[in-house]
C-alpha atoms as a PDB file:
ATOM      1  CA  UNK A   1      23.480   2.430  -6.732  1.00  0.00           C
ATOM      2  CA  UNK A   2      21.677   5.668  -5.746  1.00  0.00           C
ATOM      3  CA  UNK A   3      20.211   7.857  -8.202  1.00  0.00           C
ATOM      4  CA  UNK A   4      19.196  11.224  -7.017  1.00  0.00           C
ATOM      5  CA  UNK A   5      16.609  13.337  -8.719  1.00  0.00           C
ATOM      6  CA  UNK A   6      14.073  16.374  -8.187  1.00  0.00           C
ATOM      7  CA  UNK A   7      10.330  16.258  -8.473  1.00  0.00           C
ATOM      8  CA  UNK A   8       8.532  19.918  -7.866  1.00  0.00           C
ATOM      9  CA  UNK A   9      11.022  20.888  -5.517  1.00  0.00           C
ATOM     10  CA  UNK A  10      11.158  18.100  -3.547  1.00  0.00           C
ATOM     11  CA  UNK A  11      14.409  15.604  -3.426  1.00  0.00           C
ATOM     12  CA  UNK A  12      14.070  12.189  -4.162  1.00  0.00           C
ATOM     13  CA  UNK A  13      16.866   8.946  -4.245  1.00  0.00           C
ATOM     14  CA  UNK A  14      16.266   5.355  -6.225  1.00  0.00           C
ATOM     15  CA  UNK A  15      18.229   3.129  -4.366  1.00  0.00           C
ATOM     16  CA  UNK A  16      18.931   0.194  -6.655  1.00  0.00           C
ATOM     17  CA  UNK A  17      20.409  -3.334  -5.727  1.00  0.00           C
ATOM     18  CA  UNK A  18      23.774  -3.504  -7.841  1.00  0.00           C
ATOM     19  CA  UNK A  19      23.360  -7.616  -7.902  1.00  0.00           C
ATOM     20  CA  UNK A  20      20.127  -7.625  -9.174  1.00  0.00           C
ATOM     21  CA  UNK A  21      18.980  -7.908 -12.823  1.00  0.00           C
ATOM     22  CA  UNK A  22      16.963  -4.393 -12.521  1.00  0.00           C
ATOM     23  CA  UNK A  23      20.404  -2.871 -12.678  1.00  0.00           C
ATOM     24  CA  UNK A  24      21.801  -4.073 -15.263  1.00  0.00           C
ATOM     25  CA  UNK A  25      18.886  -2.773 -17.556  1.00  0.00           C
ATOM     26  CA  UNK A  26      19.092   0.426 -15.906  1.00  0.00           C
ATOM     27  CA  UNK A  27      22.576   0.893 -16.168  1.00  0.00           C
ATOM     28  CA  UNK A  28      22.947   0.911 -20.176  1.00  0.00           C
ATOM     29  CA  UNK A  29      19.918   2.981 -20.126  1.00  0.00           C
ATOM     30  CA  UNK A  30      21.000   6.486 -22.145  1.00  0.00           C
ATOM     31  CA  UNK A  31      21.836   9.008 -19.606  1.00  0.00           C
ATOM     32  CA  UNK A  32      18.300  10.672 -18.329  1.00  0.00           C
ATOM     33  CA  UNK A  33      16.162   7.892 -19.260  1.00  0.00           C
ATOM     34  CA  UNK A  34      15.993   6.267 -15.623  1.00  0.00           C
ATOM     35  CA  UNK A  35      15.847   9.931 -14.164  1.00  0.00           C
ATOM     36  CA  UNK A  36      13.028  10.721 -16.358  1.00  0.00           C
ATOM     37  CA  UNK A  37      11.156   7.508 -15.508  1.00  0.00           C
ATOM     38  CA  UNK A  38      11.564   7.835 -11.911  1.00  0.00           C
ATOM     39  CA  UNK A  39       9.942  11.284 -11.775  1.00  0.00           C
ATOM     40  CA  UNK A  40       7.167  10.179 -14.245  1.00  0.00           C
ATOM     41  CA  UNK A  41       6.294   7.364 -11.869  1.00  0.00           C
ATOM     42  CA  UNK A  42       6.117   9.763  -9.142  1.00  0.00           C
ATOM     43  CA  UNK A  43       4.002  12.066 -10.218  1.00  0.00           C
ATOM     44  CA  UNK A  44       1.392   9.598 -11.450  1.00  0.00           C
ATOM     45  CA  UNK A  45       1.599   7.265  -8.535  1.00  0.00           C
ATOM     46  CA  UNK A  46       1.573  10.075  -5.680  1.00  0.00           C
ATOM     47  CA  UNK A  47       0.432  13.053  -7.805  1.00  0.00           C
ATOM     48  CA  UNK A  48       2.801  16.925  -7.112  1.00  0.00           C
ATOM     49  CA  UNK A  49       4.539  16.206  -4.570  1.00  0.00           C
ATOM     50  CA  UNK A  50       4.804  19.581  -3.549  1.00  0.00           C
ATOM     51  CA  UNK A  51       1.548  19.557  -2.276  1.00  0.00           C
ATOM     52  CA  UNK A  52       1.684  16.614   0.653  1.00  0.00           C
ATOM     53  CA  UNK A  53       3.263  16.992   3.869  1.00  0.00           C
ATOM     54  CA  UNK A  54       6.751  15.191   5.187  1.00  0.00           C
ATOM     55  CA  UNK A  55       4.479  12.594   6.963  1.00  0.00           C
ATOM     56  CA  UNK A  56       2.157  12.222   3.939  1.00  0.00           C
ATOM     57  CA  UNK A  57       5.356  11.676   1.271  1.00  0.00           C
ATOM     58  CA  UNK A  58       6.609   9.303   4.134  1.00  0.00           C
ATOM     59  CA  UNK A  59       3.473   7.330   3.893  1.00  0.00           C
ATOM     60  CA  UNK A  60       2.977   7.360   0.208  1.00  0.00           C
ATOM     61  CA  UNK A  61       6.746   5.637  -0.316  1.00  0.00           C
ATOM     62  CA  UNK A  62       6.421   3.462   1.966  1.00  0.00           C
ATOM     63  CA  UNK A  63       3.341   2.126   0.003  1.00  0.00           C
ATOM     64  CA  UNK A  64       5.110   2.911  -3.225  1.00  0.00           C
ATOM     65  CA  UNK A  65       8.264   0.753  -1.946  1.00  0.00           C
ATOM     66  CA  UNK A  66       6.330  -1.732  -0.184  1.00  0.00           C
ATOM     67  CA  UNK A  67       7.683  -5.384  -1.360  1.00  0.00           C
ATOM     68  CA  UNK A  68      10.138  -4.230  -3.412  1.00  0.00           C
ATOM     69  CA  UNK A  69      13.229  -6.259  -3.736  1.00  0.00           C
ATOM     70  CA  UNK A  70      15.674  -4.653  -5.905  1.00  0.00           C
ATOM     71  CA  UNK A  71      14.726  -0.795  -6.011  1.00  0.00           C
ATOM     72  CA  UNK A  72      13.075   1.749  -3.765  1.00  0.00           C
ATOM     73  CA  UNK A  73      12.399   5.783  -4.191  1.00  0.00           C
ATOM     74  CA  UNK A  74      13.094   7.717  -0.907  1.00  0.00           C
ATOM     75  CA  UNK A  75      12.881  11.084   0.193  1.00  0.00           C
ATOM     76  CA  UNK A  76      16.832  12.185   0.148  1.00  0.00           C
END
């Protein structure tokens, strides 16, 4: 499942894995909650977005995403 969602102007996806248990929590979450968590997570992991380059957002996801099995955040 994709989820697409703006932080400061920049466009952002979570990809989640529809067999894994991640999604079933997320998907009788009330509308805007995963949205709102996503973008939260964002901005205190990589800070305003706005404010890196392509190659530095690039970098910071893939450290973000690194290991993950059943969700990622990419730039969309």
């Amino acid at each position: 499942a994709q989820y697409p969602l703006t932080v400061n102007g920049i466009d952002f996806v979570s990809k989640v894995d529809t067999n894994g248990s991640m999604y079933k929590q997320i998907a009788v979450l009330p509308q805007g909650i995963f949205d709102s968590m996503n973008k939260g997570a964002i901005l205190q992991i990589i800070g305003d977005p706005s404010e890196l380059t392509y190659d530095e957002l690039v970098l910071e996801l893939e450290r973000i995403n690194e290991g993950a099995s059943q969700a990622v955040i990419e730039l969309a």
